[in-house]
PDB file of N, CA and C in Angstrom:
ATOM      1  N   UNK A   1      17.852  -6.693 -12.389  1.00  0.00           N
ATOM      2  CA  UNK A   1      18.201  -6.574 -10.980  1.00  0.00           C
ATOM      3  C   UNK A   1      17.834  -5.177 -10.496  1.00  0.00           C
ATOM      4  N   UNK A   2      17.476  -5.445  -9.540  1.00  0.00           N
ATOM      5  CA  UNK A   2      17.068  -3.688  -8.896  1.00  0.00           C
ATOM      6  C   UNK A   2      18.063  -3.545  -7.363  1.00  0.00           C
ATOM      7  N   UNK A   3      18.210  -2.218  -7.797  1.00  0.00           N
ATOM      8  CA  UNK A   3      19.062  -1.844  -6.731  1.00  0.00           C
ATOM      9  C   UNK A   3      18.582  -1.654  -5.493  1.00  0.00           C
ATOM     10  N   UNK A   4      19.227  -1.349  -4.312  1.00  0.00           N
ATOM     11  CA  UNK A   4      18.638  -0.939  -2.858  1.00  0.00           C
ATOM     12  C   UNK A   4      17.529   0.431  -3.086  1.00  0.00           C
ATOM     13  N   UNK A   5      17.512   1.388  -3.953  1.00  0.00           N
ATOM     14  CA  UNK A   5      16.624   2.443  -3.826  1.00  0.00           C
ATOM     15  C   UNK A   5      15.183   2.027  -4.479  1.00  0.00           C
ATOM     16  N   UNK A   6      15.770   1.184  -5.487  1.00  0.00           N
ATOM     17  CA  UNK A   6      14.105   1.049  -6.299  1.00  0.00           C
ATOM     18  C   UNK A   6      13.715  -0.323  -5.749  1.00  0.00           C
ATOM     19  N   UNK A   7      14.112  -1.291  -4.490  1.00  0.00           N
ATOM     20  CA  UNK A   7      13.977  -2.075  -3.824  1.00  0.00           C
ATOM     21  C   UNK A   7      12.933  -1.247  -2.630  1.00  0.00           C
ATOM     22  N   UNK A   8      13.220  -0.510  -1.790  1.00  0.00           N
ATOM     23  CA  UNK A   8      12.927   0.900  -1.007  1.00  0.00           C
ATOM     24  C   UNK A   8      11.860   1.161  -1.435  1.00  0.00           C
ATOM     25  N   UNK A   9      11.622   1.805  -2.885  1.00  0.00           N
ATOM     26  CA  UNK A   9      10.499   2.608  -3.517  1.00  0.00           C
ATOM     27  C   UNK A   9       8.997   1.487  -3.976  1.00  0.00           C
ATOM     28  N   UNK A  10       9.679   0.402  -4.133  1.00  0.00           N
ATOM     29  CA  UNK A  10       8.799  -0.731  -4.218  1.00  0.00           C
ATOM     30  C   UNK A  10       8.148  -1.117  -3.200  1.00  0.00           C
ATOM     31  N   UNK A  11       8.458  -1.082  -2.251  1.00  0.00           N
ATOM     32  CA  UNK A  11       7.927  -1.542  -0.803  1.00  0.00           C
ATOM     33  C   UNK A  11       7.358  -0.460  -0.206  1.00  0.00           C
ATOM     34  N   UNK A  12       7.836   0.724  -0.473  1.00  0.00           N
ATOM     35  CA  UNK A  12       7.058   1.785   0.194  1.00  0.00           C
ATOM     36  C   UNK A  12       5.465   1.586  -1.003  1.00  0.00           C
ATOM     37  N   UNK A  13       5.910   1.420  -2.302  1.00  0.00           N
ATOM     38  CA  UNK A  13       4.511   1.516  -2.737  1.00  0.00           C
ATOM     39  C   UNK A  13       3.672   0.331  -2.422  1.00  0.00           C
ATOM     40  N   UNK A  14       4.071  -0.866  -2.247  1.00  0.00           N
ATOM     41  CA  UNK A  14       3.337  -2.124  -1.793  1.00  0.00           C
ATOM     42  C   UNK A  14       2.776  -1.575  -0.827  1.00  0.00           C
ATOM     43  N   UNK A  15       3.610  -1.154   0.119  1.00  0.00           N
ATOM     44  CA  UNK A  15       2.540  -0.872   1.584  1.00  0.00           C
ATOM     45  C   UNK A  15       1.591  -0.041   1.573  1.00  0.00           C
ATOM     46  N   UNK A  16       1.574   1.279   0.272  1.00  0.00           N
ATOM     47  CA  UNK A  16       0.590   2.185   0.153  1.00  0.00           C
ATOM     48  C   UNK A  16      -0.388   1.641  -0.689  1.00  0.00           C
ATOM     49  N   UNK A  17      -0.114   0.252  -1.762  1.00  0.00           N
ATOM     50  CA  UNK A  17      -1.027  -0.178  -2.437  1.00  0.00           C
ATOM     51  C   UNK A  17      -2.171  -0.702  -1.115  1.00  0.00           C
ATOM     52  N   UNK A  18      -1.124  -1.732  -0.251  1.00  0.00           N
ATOM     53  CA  UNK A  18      -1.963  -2.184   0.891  1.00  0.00           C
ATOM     54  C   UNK A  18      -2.972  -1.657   1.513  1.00  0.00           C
ATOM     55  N   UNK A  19      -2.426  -0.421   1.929  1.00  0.00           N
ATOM     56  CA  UNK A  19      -3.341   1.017   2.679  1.00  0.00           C
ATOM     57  C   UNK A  19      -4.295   1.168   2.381  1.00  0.00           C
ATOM     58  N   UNK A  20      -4.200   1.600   1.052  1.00  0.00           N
ATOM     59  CA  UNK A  20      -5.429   2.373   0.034  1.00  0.00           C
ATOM     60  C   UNK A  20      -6.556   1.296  -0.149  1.00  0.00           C
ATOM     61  N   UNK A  21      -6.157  -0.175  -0.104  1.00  0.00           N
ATOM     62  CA  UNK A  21      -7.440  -1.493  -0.172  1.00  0.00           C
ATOM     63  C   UNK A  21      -8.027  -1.541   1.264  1.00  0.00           C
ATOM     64  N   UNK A  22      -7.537  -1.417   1.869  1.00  0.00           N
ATOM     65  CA  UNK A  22      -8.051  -1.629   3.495  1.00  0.00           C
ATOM     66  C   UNK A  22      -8.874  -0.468   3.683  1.00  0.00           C
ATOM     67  N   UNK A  23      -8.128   0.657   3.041  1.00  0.00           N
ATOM     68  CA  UNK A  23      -9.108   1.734   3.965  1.00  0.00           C
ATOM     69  C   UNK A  23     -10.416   1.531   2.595  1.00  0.00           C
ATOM     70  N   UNK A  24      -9.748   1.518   1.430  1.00  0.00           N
ATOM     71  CA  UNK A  24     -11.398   1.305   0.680  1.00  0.00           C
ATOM     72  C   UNK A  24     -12.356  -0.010   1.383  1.00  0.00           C
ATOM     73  N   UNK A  25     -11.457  -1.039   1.655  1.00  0.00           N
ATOM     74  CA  UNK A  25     -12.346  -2.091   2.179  1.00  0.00           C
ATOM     75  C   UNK A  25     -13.072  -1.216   3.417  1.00  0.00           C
ATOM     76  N   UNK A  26     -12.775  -0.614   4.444  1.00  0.00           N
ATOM     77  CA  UNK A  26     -13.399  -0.422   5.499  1.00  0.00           C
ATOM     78  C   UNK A  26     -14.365   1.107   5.277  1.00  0.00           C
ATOM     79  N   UNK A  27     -14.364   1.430   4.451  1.00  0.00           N
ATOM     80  CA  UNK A  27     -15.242   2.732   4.052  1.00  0.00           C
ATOM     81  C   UNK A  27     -16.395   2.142   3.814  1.00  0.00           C
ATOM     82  N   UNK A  28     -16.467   0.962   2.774  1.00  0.00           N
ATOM     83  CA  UNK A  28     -17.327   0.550   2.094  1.00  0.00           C
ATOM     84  C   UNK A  28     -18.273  -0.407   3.889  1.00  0.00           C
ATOM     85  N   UNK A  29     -17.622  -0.795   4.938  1.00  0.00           N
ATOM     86  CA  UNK A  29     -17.956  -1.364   5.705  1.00  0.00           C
ATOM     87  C   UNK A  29     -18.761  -0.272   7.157  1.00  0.00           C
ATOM     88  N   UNK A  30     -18.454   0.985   7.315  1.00  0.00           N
ATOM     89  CA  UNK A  30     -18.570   1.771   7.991  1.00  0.00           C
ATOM     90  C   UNK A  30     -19.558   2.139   7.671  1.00  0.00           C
ATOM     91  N   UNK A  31     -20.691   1.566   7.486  1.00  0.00           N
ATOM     92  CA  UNK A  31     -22.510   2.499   6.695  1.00  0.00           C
ATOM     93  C   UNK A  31     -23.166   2.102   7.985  1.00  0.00           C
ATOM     94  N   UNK A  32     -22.844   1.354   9.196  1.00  0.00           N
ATOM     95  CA  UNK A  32     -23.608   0.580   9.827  1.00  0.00           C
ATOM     96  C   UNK A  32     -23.587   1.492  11.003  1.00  0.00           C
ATOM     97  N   UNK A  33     -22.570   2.513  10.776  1.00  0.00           N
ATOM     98  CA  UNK A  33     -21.834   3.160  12.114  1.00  0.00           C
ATOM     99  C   UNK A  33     -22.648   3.885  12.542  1.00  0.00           C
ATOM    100  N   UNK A  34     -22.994   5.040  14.124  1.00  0.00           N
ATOM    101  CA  UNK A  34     -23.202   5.865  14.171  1.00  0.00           C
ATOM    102  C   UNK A  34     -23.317   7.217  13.671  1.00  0.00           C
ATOM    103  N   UNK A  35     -21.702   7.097  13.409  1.00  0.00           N
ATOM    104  CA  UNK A  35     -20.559   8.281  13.413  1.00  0.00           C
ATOM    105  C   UNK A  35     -20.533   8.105  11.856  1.00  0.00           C
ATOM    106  N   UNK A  36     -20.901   7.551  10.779  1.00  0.00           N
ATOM    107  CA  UNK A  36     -20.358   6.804   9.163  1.00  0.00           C
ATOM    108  C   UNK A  36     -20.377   8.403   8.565  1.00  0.00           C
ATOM    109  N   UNK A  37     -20.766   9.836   8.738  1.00  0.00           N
ATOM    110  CA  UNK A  37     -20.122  10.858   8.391  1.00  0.00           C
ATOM    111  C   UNK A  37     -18.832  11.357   8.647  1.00  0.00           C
ATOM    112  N   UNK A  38     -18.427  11.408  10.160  1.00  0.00           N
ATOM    113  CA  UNK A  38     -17.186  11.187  10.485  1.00  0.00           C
ATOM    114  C   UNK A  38     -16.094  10.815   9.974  1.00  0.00           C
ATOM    115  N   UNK A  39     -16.185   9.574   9.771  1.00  0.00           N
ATOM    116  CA  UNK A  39     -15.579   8.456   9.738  1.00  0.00           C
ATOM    117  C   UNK A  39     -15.201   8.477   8.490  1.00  0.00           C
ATOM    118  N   UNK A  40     -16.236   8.738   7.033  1.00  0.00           N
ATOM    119  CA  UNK A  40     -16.385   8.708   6.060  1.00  0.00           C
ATOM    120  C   UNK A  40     -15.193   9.830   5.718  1.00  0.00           C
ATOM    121  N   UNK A  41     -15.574  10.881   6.118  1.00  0.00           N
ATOM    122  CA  UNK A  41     -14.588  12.153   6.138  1.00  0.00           C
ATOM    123  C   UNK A  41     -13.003  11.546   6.289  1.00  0.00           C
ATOM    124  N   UNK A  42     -12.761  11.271   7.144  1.00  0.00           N
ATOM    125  CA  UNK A  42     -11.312  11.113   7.750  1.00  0.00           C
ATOM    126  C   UNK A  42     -10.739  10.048   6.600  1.00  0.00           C
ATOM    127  N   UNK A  43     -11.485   9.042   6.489  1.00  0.00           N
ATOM    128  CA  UNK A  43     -10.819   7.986   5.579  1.00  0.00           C
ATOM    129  C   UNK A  43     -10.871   8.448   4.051  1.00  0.00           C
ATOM    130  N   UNK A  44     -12.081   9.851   3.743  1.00  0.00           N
ATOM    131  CA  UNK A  44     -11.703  10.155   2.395  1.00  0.00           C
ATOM    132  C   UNK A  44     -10.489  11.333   2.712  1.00  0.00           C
ATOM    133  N   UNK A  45      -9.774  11.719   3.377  1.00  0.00           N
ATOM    134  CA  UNK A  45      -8.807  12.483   3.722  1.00  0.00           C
ATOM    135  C   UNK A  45      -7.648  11.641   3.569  1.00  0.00           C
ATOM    136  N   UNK A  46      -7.549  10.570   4.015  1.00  0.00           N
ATOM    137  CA  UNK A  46      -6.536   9.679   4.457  1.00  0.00           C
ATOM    138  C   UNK A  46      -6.196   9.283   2.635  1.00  0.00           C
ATOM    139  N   UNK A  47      -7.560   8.679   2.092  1.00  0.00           N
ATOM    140  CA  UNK A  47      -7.576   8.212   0.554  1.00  0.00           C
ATOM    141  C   UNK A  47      -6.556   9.297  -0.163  1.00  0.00           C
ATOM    142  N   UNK A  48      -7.155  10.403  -0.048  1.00  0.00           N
ATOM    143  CA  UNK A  48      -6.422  11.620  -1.135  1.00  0.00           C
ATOM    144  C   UNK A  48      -4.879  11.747  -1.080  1.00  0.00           C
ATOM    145  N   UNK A  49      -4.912  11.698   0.677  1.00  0.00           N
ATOM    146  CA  UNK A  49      -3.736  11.895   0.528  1.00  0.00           C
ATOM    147  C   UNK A  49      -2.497  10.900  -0.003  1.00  0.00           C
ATOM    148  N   UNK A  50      -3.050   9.355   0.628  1.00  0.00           N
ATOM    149  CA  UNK A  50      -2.084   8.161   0.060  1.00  0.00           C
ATOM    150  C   UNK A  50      -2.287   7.671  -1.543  1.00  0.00           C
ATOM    151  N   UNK A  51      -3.788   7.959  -2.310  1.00  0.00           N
ATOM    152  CA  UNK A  51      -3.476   7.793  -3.400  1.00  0.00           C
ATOM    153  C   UNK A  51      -2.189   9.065  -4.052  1.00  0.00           C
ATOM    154  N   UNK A  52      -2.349   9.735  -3.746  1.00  0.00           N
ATOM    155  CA  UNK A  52      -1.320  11.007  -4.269  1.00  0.00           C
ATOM    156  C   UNK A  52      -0.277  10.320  -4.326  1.00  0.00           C
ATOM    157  N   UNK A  53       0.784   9.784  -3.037  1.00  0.00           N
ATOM    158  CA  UNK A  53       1.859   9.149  -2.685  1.00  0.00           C
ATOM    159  C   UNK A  53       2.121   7.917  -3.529  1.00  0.00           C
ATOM    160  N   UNK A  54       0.694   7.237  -3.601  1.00  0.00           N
ATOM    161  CA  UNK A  54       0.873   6.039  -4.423  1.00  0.00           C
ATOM    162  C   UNK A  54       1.411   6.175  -5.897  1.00  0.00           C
ATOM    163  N   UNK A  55       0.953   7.296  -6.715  1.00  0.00           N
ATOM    164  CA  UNK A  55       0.519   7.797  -7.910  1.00  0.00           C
ATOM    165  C   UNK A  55       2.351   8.440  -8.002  1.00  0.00           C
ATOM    166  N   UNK A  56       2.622   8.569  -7.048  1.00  0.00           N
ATOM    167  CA  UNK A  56       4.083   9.529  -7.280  1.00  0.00           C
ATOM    168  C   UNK A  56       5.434   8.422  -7.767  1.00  0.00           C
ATOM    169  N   UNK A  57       5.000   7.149  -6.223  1.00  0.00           N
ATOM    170  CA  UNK A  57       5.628   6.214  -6.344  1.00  0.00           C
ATOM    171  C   UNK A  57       5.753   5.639  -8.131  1.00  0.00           C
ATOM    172  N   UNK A  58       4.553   5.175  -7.975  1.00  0.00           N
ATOM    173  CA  UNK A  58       4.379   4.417  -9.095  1.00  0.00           C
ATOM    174  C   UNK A  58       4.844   5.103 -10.523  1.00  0.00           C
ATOM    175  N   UNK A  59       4.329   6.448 -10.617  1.00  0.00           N
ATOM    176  CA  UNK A  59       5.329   7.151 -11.915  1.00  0.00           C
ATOM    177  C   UNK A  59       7.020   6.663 -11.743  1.00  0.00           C
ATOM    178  N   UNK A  60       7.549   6.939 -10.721  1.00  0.00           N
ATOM    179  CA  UNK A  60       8.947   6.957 -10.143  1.00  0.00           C
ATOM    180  C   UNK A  60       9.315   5.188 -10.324  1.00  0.00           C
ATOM    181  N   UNK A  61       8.249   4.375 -10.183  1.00  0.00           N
ATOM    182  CA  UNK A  61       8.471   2.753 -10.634  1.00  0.00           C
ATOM    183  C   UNK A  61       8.741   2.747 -12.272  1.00  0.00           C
ATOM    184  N   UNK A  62       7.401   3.007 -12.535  1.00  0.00           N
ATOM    185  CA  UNK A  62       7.189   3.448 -14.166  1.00  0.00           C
ATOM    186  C   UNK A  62       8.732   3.710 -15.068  1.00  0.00           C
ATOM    187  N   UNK A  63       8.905   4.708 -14.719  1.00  0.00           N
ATOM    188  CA  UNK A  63      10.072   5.326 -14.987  1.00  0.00           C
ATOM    189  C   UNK A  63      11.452   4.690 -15.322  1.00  0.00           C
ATOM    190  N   UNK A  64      11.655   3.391 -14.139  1.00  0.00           N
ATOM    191  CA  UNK A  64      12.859   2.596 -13.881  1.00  0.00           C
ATOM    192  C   UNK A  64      12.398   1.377 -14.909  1.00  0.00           C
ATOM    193  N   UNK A  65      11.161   1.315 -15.215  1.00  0.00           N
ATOM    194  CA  UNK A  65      10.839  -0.140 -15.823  1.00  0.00           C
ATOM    195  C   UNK A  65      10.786  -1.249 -14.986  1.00  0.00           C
ATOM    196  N   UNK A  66      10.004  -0.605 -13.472  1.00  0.00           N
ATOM    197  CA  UNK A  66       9.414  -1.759 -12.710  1.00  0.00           C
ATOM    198  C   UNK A  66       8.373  -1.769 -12.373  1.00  0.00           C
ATOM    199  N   UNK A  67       7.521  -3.015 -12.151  1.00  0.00           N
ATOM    200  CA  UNK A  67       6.363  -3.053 -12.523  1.00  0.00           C
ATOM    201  C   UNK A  67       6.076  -4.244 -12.007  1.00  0.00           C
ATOM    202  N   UNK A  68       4.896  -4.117 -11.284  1.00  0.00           N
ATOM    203  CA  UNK A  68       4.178  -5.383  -9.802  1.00  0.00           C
ATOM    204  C   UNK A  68       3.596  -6.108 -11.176  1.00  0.00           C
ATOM    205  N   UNK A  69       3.651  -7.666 -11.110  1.00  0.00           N
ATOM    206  CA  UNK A  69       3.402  -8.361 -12.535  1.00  0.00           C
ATOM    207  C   UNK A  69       2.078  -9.130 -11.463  1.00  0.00           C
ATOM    208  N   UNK A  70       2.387  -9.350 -10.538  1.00  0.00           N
ATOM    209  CA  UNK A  70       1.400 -10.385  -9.675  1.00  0.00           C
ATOM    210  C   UNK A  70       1.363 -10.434  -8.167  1.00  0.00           C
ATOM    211  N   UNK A  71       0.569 -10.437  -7.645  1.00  0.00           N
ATOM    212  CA  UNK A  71       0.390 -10.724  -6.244  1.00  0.00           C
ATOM    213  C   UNK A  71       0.114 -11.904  -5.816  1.00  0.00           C
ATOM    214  N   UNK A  72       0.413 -12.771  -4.989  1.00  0.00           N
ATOM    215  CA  UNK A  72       0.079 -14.339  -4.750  1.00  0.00           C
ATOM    216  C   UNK A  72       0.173 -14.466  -3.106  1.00  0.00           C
ATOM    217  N   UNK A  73      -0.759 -14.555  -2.352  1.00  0.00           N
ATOM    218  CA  UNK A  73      -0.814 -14.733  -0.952  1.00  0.00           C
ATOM    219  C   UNK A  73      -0.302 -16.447  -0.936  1.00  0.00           C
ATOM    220  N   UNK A  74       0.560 -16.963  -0.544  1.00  0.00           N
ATOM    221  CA  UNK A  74       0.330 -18.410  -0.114  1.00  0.00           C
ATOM    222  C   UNK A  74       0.091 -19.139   0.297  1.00  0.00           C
ATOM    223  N   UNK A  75      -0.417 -18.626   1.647  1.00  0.00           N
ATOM    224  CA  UNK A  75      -0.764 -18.774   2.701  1.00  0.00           C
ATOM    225  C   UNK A  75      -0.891 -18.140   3.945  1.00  0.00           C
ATOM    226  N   UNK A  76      -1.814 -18.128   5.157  1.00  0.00           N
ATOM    227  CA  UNK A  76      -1.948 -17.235   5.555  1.00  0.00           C
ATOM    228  C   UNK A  76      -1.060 -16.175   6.729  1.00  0.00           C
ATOM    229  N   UNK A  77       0.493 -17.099   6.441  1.00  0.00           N
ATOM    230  CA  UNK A  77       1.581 -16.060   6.719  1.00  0.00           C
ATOM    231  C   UNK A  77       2.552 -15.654   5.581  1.00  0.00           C
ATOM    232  N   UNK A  78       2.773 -16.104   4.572  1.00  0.00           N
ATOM    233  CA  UNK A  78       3.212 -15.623   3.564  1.00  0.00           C
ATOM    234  C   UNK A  78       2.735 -15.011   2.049  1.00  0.00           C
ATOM    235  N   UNK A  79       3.289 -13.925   1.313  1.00  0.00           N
ATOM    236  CA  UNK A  79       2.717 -13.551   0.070  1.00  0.00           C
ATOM    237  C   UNK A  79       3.995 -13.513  -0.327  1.00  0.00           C
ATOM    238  N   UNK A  80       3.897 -13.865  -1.637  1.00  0.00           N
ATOM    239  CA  UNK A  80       4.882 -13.721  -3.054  1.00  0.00           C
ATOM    240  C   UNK A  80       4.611 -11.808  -3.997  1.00  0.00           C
ATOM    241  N   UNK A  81       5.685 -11.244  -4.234  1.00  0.00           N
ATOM    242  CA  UNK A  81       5.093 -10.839  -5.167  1.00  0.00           C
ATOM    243  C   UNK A  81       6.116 -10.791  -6.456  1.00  0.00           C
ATOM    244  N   UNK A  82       5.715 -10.996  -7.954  1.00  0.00           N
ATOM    245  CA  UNK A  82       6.568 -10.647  -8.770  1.00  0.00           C
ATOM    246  C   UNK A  82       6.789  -9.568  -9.383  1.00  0.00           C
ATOM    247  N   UNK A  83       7.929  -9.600  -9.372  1.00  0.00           N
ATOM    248  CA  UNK A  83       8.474  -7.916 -10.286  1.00  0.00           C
ATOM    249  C   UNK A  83       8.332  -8.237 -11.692  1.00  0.00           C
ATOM    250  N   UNK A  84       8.538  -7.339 -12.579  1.00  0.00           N
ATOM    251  CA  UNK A  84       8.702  -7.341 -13.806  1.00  0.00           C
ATOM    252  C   UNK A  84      10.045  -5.973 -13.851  1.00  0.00           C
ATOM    253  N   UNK A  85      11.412  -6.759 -13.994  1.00  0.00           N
ATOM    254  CA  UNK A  85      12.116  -5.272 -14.100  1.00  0.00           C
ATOM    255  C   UNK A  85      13.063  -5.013 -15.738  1.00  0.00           C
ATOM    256  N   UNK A  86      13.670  -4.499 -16.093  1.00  0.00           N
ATOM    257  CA  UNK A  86      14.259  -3.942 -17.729  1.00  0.00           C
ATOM    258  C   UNK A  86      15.152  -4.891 -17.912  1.00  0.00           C
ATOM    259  N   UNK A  87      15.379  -5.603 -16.726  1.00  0.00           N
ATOM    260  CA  UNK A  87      17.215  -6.823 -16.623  1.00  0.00           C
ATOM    261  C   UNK A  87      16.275  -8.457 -16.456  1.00  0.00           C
ATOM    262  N   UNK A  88      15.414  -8.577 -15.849  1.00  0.00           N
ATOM    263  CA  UNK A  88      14.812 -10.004 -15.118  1.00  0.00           C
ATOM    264  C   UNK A  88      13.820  -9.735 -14.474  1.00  0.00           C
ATOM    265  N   UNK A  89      12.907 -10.722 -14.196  1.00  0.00           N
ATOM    266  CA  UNK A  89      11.838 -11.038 -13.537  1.00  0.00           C
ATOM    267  C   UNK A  89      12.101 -11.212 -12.000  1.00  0.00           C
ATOM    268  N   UNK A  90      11.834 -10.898 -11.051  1.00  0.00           N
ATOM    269  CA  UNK A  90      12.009 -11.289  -9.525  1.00  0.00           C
ATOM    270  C   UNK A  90      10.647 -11.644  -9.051  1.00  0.00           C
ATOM    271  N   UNK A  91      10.812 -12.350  -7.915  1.00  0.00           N
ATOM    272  CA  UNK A  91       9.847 -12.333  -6.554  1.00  0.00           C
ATOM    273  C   UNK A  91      10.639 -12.279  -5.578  1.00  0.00           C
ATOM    274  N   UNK A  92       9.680 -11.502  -4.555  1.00  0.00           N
ATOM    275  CA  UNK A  92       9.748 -11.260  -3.227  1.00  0.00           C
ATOM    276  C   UNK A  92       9.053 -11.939  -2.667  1.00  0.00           C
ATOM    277  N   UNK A  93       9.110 -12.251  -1.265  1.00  0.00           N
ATOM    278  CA  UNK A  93       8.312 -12.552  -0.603  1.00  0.00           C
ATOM    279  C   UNK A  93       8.187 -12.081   0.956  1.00  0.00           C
ATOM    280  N   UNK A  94       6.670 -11.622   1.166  1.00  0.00           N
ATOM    281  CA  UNK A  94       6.875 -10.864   2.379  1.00  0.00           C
ATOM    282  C   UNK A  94       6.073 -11.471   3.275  1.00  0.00           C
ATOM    283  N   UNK A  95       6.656 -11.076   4.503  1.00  0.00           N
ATOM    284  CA  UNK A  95       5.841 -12.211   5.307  1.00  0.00           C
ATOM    285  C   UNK A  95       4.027 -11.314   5.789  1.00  0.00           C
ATOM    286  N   UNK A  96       2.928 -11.734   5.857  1.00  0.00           N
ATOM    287  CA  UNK A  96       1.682 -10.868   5.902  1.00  0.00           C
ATOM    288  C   UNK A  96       1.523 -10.332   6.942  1.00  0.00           C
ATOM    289  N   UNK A  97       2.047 -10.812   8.214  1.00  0.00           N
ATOM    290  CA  UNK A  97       1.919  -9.680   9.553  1.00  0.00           C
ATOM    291  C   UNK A  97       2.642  -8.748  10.034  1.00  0.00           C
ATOM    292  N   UNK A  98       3.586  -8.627   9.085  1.00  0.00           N
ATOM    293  CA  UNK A  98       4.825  -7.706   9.070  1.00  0.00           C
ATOM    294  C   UNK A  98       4.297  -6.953   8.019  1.00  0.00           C
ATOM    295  N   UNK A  99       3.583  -7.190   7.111  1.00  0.00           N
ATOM    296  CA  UNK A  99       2.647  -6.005   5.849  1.00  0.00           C
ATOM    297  C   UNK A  99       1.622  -5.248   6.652  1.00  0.00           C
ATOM    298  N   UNK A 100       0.946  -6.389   7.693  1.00  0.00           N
ATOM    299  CA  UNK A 100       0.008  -5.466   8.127  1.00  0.00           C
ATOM    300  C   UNK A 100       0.299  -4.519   9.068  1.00  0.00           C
ATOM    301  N   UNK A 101       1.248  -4.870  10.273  1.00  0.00           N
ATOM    302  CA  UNK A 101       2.052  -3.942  10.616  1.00  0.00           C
ATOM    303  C   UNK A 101       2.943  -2.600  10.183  1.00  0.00           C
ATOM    304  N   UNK A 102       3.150  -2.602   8.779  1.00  0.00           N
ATOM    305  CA  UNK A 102       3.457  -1.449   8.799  1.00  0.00           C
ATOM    306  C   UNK A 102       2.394  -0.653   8.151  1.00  0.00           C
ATOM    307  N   UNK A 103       1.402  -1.626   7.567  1.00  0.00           N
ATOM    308  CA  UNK A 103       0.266  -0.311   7.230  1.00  0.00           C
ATOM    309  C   UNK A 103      -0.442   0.338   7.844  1.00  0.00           C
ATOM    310  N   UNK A 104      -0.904  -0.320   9.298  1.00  0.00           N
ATOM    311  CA  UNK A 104      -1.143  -0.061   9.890  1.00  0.00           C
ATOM    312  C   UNK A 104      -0.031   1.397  10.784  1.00  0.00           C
ATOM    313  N   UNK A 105       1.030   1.160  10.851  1.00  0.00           N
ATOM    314  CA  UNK A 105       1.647   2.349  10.703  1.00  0.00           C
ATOM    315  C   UNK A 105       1.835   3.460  10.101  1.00  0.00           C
ATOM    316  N   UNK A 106       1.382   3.022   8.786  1.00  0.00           N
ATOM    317  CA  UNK A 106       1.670   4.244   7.934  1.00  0.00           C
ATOM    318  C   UNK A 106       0.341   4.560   8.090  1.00  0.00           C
ATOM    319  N   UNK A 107      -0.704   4.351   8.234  1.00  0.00           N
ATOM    320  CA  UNK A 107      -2.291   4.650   8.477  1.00  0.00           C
ATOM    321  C   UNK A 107      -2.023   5.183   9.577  1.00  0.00           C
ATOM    322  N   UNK A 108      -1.310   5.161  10.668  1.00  0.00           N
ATOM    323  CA  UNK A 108      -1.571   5.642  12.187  1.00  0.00           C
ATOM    324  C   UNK A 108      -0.860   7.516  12.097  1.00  0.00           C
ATOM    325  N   UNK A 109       0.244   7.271  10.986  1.00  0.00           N
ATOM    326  CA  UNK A 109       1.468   8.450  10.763  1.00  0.00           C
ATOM    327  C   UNK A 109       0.624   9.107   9.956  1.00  0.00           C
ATOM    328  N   UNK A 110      -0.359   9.090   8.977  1.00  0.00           N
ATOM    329  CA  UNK A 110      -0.714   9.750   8.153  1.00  0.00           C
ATOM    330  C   UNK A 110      -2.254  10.472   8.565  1.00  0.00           C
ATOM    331  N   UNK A 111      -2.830   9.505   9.927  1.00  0.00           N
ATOM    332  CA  UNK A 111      -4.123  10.337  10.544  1.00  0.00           C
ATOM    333  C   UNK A 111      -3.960  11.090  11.157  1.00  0.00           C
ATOM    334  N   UNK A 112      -2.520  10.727  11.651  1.00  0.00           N
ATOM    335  CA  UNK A 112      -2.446  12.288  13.187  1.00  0.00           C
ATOM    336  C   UNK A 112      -2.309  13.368  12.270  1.00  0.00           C
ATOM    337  N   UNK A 113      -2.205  13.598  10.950  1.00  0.00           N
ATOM    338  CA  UNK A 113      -2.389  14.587  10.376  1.00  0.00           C
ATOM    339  C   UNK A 113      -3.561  15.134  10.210  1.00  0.00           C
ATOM    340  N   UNK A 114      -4.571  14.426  10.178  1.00  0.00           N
ATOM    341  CA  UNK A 114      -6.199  14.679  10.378  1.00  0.00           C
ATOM    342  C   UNK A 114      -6.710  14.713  11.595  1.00  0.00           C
ATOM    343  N   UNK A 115      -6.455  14.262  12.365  1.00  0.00           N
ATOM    344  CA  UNK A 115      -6.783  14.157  13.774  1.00  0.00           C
ATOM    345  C   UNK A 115      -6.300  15.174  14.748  1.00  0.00           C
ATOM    346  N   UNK A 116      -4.885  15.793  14.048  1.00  0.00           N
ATOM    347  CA  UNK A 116      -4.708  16.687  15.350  1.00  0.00           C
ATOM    348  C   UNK A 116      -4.957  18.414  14.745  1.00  0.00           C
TER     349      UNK A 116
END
C-alpha cells in the first residue's frame, strides 16, 4: 500500500515521464521548421531540466520500493498503470486528457523559465 506522499511523488513522476516523451516526440518532429535552431534550443533546455526532476523523483521512488511495472492505454480516454510496491501490486487509472492537461502545464511552468 502506498501512502498519500509516495501516491503524490508517483504522479508527479508519471507526468514528468509524460513530458520528457512528448517533448522528445516533438524535437525529433521540428526539422521541418524555420526556426528548428530555436526551437531545438528551448526544448533541449526544457529536456535537462525535467530529466533532472525525473531522475530525482525516481531515486526517491527507488528508495520506497516503488516501481511503474506497466503502462496500458485502454482506450482513447483511459490508461491503467501498475505499481509494483514492497506490500502489493496496484493499478491506477488515469483518465488521458487530464494527463495531457497537466503536462502540458508543467511544460508551460517550466518554459517561462526559458522564455522570460
Amino acid at each position: 500500500m502506498i501512502n498519500l506522499e509516495e501516491r503524490q511523488l508517483l504522479h508527479q513522476f508519471i507526468i514528468l515521464d509524460l513530458a520528457i516523451r512528448a517533448l522528445q516526440h516533438d524535437y525529433e518532429a521540428i526539422e521541418t521548421l524555420k526556426m528548428t535552431v530555436v526551437y531545438k534550443a528551448v526544448i533541449e533546455a526544457l529536456l535537462k531540466s525535467l530529466r533532472s526532476q525525473h531522475h530525482n523523483l525516481k531515486r526517491q521512488l527507488q528508495q520506497r520500493k516503488i516501481y511503474i511495472v506497466r503502462w496500458h492505454r485502454n482506450d482513447m480516454y483511459f490508461s491503467d498503470v501498475q505499481i509494483a510496491t514492497k506490500g502489493e501490486d496496484i493499478s491506477l487509472r488515469y483518465a488521458n486528457q487530464a494527463l495531457k492537461t497537466e503536462v502540458e502545464q508543467v511544460l508551460l511552468r517550466s518554459g517561462d523559465t526559458y522564455l522570460h
